[in-house]
Structures are given as C-alpha cells and as structure tokens.
Protein backbone atom coordinates (compact mmCIF):
# COMPACT_ATOMS: atom_id res chain seq x y z
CA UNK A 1 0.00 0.00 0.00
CA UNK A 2 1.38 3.39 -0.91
CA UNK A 3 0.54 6.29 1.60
CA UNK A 4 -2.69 7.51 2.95
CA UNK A 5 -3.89 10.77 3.22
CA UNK A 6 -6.02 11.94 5.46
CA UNK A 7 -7.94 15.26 5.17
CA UNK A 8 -9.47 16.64 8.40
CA UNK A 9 -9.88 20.40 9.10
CA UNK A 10 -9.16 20.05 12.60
CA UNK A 11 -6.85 19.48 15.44
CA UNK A 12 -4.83 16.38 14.89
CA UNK A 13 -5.17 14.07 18.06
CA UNK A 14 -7.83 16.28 19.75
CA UNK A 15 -10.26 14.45 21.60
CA UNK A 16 -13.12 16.92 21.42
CA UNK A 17 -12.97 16.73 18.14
CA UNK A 18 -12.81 15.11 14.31
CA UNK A 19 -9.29 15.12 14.69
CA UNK A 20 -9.02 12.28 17.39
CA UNK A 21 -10.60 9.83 14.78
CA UNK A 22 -7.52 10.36 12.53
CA UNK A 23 -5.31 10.20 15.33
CA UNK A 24 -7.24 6.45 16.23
CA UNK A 25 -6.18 5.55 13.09
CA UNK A 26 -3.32 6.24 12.81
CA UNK A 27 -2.08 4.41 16.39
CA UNK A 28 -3.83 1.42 14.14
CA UNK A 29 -1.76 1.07 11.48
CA UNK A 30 0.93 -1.65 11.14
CA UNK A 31 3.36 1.69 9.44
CA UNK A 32 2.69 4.76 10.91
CA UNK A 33 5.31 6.17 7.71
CA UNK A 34 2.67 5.53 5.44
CA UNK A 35 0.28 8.31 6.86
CA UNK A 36 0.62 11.82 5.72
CA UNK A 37 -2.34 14.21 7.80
CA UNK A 38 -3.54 17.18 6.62
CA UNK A 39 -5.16 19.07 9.36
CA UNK A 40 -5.59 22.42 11.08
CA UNK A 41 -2.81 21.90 13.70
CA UNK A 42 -1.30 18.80 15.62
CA UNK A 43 -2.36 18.59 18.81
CA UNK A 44 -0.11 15.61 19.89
CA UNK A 45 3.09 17.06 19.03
CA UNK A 46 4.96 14.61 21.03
CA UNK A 47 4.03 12.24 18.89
CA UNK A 48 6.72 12.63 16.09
CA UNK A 49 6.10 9.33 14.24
CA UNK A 50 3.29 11.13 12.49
CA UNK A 51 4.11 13.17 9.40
CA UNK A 52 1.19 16.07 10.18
CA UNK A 53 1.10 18.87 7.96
CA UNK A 54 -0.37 21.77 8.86
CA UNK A 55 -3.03 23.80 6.35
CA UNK A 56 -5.83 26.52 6.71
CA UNK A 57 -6.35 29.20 9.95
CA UNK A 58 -4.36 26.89 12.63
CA UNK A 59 -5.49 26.07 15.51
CA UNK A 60 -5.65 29.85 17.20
CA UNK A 61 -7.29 31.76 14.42
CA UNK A 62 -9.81 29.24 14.29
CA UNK A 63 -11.05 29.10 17.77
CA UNK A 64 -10.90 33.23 17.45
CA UNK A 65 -12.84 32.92 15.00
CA UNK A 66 -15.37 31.04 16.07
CA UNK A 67 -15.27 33.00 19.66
CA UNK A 68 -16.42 36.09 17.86
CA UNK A 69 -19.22 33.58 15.76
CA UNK A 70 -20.32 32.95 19.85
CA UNK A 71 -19.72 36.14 21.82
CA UNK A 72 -19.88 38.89 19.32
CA UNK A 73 -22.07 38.06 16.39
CA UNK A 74 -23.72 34.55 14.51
CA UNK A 75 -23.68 36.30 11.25
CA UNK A 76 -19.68 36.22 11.48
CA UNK A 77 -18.99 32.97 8.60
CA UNK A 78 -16.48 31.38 10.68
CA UNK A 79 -16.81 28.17 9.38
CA UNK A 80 -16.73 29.39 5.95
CA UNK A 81 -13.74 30.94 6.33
CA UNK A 82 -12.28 28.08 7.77
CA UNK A 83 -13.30 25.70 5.00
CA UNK A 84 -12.45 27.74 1.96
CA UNK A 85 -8.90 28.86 3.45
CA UNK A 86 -8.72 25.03 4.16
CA UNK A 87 -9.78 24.45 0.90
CA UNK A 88 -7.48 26.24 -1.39
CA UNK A 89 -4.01 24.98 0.91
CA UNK A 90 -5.23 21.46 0.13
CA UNK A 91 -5.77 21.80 -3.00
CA UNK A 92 -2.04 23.54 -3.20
CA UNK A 93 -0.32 20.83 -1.46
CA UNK A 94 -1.78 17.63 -3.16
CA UNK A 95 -0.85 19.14 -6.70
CA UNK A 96 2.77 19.13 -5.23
CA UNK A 97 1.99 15.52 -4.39
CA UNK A 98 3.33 12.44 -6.97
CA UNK A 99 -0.24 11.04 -7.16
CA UNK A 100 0.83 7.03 -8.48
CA UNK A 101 2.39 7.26 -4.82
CA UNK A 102 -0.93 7.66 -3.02
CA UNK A 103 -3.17 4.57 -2.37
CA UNK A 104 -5.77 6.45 0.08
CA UNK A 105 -7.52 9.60 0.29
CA UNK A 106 -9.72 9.40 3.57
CA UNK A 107 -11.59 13.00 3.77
CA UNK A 108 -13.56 14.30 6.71
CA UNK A 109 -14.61 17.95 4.79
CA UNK A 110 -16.54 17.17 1.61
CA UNK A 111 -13.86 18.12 -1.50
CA UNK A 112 -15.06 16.94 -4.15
CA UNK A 113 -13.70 18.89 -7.31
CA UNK A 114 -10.23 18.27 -5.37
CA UNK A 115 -10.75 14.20 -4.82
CA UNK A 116 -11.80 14.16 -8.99
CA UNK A 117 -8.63 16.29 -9.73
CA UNK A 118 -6.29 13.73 -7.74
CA UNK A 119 -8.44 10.68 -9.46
CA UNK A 120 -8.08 12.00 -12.84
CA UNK A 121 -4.02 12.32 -12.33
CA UNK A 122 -4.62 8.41 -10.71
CA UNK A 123 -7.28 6.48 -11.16
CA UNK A 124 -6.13 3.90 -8.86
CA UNK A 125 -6.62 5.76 -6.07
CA UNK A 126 -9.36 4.95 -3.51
CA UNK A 127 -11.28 7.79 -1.79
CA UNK A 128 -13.31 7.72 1.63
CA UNK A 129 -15.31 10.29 3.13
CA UNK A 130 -16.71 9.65 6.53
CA UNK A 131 -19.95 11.22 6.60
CA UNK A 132 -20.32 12.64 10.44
CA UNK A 133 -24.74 13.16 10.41
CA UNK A 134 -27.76 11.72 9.37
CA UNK A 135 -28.89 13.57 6.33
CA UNK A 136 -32.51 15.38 7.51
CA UNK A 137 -36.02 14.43 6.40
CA UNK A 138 -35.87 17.28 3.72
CA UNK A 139 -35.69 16.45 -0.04
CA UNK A 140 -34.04 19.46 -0.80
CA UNK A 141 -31.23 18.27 1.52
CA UNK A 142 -31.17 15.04 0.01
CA UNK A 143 -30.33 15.40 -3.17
CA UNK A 144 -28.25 18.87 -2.62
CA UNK A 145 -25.99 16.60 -0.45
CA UNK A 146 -26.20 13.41 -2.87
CA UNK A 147 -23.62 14.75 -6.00
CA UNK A 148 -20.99 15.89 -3.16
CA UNK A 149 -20.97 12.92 -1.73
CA UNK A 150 -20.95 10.75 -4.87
CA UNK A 151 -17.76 12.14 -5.53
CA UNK A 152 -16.04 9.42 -3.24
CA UNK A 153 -15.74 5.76 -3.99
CA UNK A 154 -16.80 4.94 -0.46
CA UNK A 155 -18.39 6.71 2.81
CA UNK A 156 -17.90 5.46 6.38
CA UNK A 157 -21.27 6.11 8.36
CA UNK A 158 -20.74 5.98 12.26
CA UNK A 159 -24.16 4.34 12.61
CA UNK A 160 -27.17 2.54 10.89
CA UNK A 161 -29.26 5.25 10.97
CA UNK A 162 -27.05 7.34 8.73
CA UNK A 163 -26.37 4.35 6.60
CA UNK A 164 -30.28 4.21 6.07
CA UNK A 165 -30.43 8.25 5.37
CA UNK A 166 -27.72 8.12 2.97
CA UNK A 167 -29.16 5.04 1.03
CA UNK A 168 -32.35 6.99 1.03
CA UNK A 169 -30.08 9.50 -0.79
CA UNK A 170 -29.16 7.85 -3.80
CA UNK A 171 -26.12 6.63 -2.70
CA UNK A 172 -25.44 2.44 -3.44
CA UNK A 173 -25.91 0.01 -0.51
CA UNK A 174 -22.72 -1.61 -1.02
CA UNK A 175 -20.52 2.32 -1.14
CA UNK A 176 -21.31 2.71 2.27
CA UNK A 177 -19.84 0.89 4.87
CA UNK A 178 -20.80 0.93 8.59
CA UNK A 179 -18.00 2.24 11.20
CA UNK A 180 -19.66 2.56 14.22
CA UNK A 181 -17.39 5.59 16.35
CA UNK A 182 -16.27 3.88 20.00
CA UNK A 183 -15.52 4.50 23.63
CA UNK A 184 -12.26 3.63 26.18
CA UNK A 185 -13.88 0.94 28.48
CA UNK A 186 -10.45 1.41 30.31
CA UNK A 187 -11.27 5.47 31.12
CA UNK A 188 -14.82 5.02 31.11
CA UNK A 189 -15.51 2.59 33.72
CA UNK A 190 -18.91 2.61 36.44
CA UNK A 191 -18.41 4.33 39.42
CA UNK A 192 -16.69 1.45 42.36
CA UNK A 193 -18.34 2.65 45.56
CA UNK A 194 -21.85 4.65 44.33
CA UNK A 195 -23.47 7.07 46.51
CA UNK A 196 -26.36 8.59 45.72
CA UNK A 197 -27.73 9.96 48.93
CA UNK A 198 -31.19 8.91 47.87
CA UNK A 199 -31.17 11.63 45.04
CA UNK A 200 -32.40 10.29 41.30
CA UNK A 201 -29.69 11.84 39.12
CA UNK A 202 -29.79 12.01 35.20
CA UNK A 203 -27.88 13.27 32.91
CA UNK A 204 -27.06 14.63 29.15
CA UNK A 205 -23.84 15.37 27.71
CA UNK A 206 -23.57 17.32 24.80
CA UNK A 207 -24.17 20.88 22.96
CA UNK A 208 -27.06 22.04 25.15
CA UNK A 209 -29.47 23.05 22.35
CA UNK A 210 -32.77 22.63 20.53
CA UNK A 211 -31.40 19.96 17.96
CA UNK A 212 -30.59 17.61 21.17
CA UNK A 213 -33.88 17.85 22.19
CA UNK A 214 -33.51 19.90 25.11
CA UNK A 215 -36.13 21.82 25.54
CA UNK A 216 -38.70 18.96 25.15
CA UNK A 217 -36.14 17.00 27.57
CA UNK A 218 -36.21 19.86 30.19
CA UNK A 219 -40.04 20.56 30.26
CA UNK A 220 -40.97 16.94 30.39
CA UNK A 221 -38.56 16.86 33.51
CA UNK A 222 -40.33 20.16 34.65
CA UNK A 223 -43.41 18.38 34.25
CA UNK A 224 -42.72 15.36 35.88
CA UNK A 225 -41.74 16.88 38.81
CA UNK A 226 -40.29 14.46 40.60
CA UNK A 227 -39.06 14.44 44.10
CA UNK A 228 -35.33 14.53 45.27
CA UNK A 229 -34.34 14.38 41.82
CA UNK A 230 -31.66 16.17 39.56
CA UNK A 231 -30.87 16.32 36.01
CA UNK A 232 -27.21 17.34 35.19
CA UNK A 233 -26.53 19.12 31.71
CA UNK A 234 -22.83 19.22 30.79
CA UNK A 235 -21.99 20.86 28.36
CA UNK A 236 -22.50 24.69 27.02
CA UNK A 237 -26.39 26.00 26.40
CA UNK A 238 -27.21 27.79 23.47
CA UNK A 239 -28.09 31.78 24.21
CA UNK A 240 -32.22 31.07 23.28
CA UNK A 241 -32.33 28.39 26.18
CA UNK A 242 -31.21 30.54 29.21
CA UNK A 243 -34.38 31.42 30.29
CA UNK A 244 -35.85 28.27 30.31
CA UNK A 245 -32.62 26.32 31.85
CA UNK A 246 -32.39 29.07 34.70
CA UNK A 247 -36.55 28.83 35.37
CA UNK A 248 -36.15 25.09 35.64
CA UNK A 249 -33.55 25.44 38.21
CA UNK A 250 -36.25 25.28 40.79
CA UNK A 251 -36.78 21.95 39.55
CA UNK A 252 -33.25 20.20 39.85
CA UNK A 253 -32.14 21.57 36.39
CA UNK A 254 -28.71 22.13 36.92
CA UNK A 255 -26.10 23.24 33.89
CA UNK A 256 -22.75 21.96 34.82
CA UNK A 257 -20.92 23.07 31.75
CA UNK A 258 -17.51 21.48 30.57
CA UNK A 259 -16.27 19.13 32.80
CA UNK A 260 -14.35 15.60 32.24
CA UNK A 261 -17.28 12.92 31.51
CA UNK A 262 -15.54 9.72 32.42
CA UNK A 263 -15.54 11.67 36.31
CA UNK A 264 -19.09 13.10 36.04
CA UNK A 265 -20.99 10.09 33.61
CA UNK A 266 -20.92 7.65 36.84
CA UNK A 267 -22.14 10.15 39.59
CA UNK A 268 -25.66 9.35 37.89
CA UNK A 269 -27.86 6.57 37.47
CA UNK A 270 -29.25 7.28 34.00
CA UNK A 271 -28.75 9.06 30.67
CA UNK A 272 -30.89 10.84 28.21
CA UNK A 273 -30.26 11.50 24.64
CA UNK A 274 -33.34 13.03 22.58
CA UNK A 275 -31.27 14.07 19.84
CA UNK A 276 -33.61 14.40 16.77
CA UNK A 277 -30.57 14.30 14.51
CA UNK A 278 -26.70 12.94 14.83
CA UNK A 279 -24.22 10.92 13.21
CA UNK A 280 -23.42 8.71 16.91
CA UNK A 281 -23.31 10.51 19.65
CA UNK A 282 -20.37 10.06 21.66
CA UNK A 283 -21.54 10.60 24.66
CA UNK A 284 -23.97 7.69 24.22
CA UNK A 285 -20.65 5.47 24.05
CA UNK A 286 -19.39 7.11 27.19
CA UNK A 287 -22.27 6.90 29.01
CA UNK A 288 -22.83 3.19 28.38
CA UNK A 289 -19.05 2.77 29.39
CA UNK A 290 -20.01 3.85 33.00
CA UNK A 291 -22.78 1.51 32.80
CA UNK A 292 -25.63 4.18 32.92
CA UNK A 293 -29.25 3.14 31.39
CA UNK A 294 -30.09 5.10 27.93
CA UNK A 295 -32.73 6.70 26.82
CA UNK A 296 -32.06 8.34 23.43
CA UNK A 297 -33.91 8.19 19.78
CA UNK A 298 -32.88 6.24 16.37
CA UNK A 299 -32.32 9.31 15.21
CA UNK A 300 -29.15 9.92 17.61
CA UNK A 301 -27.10 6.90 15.81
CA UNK A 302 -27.27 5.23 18.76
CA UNK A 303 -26.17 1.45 18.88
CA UNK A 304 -28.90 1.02 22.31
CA UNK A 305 -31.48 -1.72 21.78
CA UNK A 306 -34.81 -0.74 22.94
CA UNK A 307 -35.24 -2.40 26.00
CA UNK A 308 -31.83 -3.93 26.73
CA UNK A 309 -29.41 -1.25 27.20
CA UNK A 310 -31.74 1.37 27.51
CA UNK A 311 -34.87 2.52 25.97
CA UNK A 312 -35.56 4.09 22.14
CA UNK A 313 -38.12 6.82 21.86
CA UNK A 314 -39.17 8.72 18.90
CA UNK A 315 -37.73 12.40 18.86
CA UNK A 316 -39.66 15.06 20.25
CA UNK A 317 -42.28 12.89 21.87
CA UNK A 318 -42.15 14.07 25.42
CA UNK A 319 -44.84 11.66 26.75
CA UNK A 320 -42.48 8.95 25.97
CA UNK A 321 -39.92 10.35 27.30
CA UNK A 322 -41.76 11.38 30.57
CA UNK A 323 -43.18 7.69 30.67
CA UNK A 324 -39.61 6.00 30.60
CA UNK A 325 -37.91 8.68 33.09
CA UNK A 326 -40.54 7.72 35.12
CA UNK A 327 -39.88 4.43 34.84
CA UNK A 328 -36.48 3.99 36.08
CA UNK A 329 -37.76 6.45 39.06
CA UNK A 330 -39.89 4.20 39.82
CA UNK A 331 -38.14 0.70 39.34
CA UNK A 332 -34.69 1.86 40.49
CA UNK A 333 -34.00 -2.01 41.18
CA UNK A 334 -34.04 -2.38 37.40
CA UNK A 335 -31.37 0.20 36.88
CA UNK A 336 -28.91 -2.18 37.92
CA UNK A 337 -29.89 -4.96 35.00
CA UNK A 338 -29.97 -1.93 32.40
CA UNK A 339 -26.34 -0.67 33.66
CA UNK A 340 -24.83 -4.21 33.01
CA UNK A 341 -25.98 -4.87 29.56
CA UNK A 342 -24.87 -1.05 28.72
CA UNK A 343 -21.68 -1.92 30.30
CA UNK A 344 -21.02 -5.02 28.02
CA UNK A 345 -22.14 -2.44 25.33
CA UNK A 346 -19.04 -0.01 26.21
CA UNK A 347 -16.66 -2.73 26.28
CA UNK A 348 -17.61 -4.21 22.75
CA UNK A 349 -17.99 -0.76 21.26
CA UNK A 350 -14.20 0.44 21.40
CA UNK A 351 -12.02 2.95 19.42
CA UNK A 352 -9.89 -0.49 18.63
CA UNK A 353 -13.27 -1.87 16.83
CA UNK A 354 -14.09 0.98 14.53
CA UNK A 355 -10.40 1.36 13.84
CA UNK A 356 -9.87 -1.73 12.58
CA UNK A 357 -13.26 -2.02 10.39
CA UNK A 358 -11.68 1.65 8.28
CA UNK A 359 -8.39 -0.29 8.60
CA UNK A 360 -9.98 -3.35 6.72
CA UNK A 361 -11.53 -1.04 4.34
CA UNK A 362 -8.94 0.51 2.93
CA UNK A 363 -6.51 -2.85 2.36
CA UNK A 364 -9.82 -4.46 0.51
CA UNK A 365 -11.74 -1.41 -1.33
CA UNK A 366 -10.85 -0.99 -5.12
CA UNK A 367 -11.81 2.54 -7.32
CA UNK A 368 -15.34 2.50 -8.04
CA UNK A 369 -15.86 5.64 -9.57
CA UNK A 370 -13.25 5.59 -12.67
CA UNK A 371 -13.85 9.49 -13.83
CA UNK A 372 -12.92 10.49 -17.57
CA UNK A 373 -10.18 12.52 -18.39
C-alpha cells in the first residue's frame, strides 16, 4: 500500500474533536510512515512518528474565529472561512503531491472537485469520506448533499441510521460501509463505591441546544416533577435556552458546563439523549461505558437496543420520554440490569473496533468511480 492521506480540518489528536478519529487511526496502522495528515494543527506534538502537515487558519485563528461567531455576532462565517482557506491549501499541497504514490484519500470535509482532480491524475486511487450526520427528512437536503458525496468511492457512516439516510439518498448500498465511532472501556468505567444519597440523578452530555432535544427533555422533567431528583446538563447552552434552563432550576435543572465525563458520567444513574438528529453521539458510548441506562432516539445513531441497554423513543415525543424517566424512578431495582448490559455495550464498542473495520476497508476497497479525463 502506498501512503494515505487523510484530510481533516481540525486538530490532529484532539479528543473533542474530528481530529481524534484520525489520530485512532493512525495508532492502528501496522506503518505509521505511510500516513501523511492534513489538518488544522497537531495537537499531539509529542508524537513525532506522524508526518502532520499543517493547512488553513491553525489552531488559534480558528477558535478566534469562532469566539467572535459565539460572543460577538452569529452572522460572522467562521466556518466558511475556515473551510475555503482550508480548501485552497489542500488543493495547493496535493498538486505538489506524486499522485501514483498515493493509495488512500480518507476526507472528513466534503472536497469533491479536489478528490476528482487527484483521481483524474490516478485512477487507482481509492477515496473515503466519513460522513459525520444523518442527512434530515428534507428532499431538498437530500439530493443537494447526494452529488458531493458521490464524488467518493466509499463513505464510512458511524451508525445505521445514517447508513439508512444516505441510502435513502441515492447513494449504493454496497458504497457505504458501517464504522460505528467507540468509547475507552479502560477510562470510562462505572463508578466502584456509588453514593447517591437517595437523590435520582440524570444526565445529558452534549451541545445544550434545541437539535438535542432539550427543551422537550427539560419541560418533560419540569413536568414530571419528581421528588429529590436532579438532572445534570454538561456541556455549554445555546443563548435562546437561558431562560428556560435558569426557570427550571427550581426543579433540579442544573447546567454543569464542561467538565471531564468519564468523572461526572458515573455520579448518575441514567442518561438521556433526545437528539432528533446525529451521526453517533459520543456521549452515548461514554455513558454506556459507565454503565448508565439510555434513553435516546434512532435518530441519535445510537447502537442502544430498545429495551436492553436502555430505551428508544421517537424524537420530540415528550410523553415517551416522561413515561420511561418515570420508569427507572420508579423501578430503580431495574437500573442495575440496564447498567450491566450497557456496560457489556461499552466494552464491545471500542475505538480499537471501529479502527480496525476503516483499517480493513482501505486494504480491501478498489476505485469504483473511474472518472474520464
């Protein structure tokens, strides 16, 4: 195998972030030599074995600019900027590249025109994209998204549920190949000694905003009521729920923002995930690491089976929600059953097992898209 690229317009190594799935990969591979990254900025420096090349903003500008996105205004295009700065160094570097001595192109940001360009200078060249959501319910999204991503021999989807969306798409069953994303058992373990002081505590991890279903999430707990109970939020809210998060307080809504999950995950004995649209959720692997009960939708990419690990609801339908909350306040005996099966969950879902599936793909994959010069 000649060398693999990998394209990724963010930190190299960075666990909040894209760039930790290239750096997974790469600690997979039998040669480390043959990987050249292309990426915002390395964030594991001490890891020379890596040849990491840094393109676009870096890592500084970037987070500046999206800080002033945030804090200052949303019309700012800080992603925009990103991409098409990002953009045009990519495209400068691989046309320095000898193509015949490039096997793999494995992409994270959608460039199409630049994948065609390197498969019309080698046709033997094999390119992934790993598509990171669930395409929406829109058919205007559907097929704007479907010639982009057609562009690529192969896609990786992190769950069933975007395998299904992107089939609905256009895009042929057998060019998309299941990767589900992963969890370290060995950091994200159940809490040893648990102590809950008779207090029911739930929790979310995530981007506290409408797409995750939090403000169905929030007034079905507000609604339930339920005594000498807490639900913990980590993560930051958007602006628009504010009100609503600091009027619930009264009702053991708490916001915890950013803190380390594999400490928080196992001070509580469940987990709720009403996402109404993902890729996988990560924190759904995390959580079922520290053996906490899920409740979450299909629509999250999550790999819980209704009634085994956790529950399945549809999105946005709070009775459910309310009814299975309810639930494991009521039956807290059961918790215990629920927490081993998503336990045995955490430990078969592992960053190992989705490396080596990519791993696989790209020794076995051939060209399937042979473009004309």
């Amino acid at each position: 195998m000649g060398s693999i690229i990998h394209v990724v317009n963010s930190d190299f190594g960075n666990s909040h972030c894209f760039g930790i799935h290239s750096w997974n990969i790469a600690e997979g591979l039998e040669n480390p030599g043959d990987l050249i990254v292309f990426a915002r900025s390395n964030a594991r420096k001490k890891n020379r074995g890596y040849d990491v090349r840094p393109i676009g903003l870096g890592r500084f500008a970037g987070r500046l600019l999206k800080a002033a996105n945030l804090y200052v205004s949303r019309r700012i295009p800080n992603r925009k900027i990103e991409n098409v700065k990002f953009t045009d160094d990519l495209r400068r570097s691989l046309q320095t590249m000898d193509p015949a001595s490039i096997s793999v192109i494995h992409s994270w940001n959608f460039t199409p025109d630049i994948i065609a360009a390197m498969k019309q200078r080698n046709p033997e060249i094999v390119a992934f994209a790993s598509y990171t959501m669930g395409l929406g319910p829109s058919e205007v999204e559907r097929h704007s998204e479907a010639p982009i991503i057609a562009a690529y021999d192969y896609l990786f989807a992190p769950s069933e549920y975007v395998r299904g969306t992107l089939v609905a798409s256009g895009i042929p069953e057998e060019r998309v190949i299941v990767a589900q994303y992963g969890v370290d058992p060995e950091r994200f373990r159940p809490s040893p000694s648990p102590d809950f002081d008779g207090i029911f505590r739930v929790a979310f991890a995530g981007q506290i905003c409408r797409r995750k279903g939090i403000p169905m999430l929030v007034e079905a707990w507000n609604e339930l009521a339920l005594p000498n109970a807490e639900l913990n939020l980590y993560g930051r809210p958007d602006k628009g729920l504010i009100g609503l998060l600091g009027a619930s307080r009264k009702n053991g809504v708490f916001v915890r923002g950013f803190v380390d999950t594999a400490v928080a995950l196992p001070k509580n004995q469940l987990f709720v995930f009403p996402s109404s649209q993902e890729g996988s959720a990560k924190s759904v692997y995390e959580a079922l690491a520290c053996g906490l009960p899920v409740i979450t939708t299909p629509n999250s990419g999550s790999v819980v089976r209704d009634g085994v690990e956790g529950f399945l609801i549809e999105p946005n339908d709070k009775e459910a929600l309310k009814e299975r909350i309810r639930f494991f306040y009521d039956e807290r005996r059961r918790l215990g059953d629920f927490g081993r099966e998503a336990r045995r969950a955490g430990e078969y879902y592992t960053w190992k097992r989705h490396v080596a599936t990519v791993i696989a793909a790209y020794r076995e994959r051939k060209p399937v898209l042979l473009l004309k010069p």
